[in-house]
C-alpha atoms as a PDB file:
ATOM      1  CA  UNK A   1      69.888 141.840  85.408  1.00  0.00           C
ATOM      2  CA  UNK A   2      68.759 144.919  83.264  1.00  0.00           C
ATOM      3  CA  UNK A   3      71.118 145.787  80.470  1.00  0.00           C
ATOM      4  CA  UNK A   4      70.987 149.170  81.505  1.00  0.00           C
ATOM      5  CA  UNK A   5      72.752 148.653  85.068  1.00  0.00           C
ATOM      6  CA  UNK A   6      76.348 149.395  85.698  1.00  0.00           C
ATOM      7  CA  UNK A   7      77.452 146.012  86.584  1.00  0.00           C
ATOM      8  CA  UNK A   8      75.948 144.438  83.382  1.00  0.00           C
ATOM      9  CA  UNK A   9      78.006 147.548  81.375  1.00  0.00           C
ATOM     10  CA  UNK A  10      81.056 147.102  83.477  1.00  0.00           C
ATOM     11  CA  UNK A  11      80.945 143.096  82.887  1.00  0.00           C
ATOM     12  CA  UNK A  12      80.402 143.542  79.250  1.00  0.00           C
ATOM     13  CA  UNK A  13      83.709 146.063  79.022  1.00  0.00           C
ATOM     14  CA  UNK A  14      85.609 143.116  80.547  1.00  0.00           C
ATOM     15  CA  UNK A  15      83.932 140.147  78.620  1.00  0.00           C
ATOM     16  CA  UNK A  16      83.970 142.177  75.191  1.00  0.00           C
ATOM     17  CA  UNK A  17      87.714 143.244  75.862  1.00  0.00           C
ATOM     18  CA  UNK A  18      89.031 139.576  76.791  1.00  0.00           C
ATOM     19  CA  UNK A  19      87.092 138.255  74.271  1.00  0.00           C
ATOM     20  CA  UNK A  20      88.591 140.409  71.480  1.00  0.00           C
ATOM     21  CA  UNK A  21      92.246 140.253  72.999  1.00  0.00           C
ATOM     22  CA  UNK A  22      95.065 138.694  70.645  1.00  0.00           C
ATOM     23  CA  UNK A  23      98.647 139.086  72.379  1.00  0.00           C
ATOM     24  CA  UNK A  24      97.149 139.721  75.677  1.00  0.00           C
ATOM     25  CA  UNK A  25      95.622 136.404  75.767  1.00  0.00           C
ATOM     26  CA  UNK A  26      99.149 135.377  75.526  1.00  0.00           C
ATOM     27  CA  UNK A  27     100.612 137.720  77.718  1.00  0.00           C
ATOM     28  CA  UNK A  28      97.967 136.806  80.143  1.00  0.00           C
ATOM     29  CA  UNK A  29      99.142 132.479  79.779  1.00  0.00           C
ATOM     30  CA  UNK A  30     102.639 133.546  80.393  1.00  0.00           C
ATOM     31  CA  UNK A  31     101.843 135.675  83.550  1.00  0.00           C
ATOM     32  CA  UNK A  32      99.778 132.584  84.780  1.00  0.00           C
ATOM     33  CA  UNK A  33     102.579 130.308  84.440  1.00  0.00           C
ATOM     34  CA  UNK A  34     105.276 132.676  86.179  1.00  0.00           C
ATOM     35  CA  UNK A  35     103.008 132.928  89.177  1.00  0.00           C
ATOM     36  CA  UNK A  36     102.659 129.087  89.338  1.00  0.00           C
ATOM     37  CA  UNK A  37     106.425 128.609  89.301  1.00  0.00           C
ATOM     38  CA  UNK A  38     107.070 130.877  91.607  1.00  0.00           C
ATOM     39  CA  UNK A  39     104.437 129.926  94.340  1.00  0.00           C
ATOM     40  CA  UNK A  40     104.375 125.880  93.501  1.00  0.00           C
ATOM     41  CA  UNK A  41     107.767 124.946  92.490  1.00  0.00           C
ATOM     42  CA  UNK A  42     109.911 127.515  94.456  1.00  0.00           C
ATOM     43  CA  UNK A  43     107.895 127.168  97.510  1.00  0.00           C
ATOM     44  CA  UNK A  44     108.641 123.222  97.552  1.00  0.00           C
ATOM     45  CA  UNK A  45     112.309 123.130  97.027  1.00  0.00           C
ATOM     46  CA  UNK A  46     113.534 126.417  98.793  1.00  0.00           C
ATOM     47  CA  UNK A  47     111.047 127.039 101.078  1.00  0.00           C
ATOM     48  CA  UNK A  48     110.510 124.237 103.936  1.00  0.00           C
ATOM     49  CA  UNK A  49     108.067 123.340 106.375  1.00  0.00           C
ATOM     50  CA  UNK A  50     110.140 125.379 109.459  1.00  0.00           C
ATOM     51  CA  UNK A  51     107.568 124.499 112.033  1.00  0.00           C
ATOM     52  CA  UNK A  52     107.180 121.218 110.894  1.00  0.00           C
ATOM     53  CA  UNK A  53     110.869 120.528 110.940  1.00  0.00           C
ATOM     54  CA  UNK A  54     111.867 122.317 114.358  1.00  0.00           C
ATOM     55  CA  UNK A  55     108.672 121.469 116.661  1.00  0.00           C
ATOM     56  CA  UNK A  56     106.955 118.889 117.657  1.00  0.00           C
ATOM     57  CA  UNK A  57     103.206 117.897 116.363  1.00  0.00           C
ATOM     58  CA  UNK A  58     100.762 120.228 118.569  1.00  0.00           C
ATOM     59  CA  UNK A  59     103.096 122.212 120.256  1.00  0.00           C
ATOM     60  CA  UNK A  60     104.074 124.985 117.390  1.00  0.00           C
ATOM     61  CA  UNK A  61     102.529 127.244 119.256  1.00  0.00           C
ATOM     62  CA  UNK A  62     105.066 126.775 122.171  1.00  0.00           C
ATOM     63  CA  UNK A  63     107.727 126.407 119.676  1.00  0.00           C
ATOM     64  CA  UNK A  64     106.973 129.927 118.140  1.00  0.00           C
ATOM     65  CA  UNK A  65     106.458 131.417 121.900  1.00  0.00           C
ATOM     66  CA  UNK A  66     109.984 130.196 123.078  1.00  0.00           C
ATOM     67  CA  UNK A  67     111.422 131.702 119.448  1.00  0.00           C
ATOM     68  CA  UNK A  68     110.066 135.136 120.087  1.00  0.00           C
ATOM     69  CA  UNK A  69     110.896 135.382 123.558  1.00  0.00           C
ATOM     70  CA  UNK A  70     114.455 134.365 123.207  1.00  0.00           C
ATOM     71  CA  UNK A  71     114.701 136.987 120.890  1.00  0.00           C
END
């Protein structure tokens, strides 16, 4: 890739900025771990399986069918 091109200048903003970054780094590490507690650890213990737990193996697609029509 030519140093000259705009993706090499727009990759080397990015790579020179995280590279040089103190309390972002930081900021960055606790943003990471808020988003895995909230999709790994809330998901499991307050979100079920619905379809899993109300039909039967094969036939969710019936399951969600008879939902949406009784509705």
């Amino acid at each position: 890739m030519k140093k000259t091109s705009f993706f090499y200048r727009v990759f080397d903003l990015y790579y020179d900025g995280f590279k040089h970054m103190t309390l972002g780094k930081t900021l960055w590490t606790v943003i990471i771990i808020k988003l895995i507690i909230m999709f790994l650890v809330l998901k499991v213990f307050f979100f079920p399986n619905f379809l899993k737990e109300n039909s039967k193996p094969g036939k969710e697609g019936d399951f969600v069918e008879q939902q949406i029509m009784k509705r």
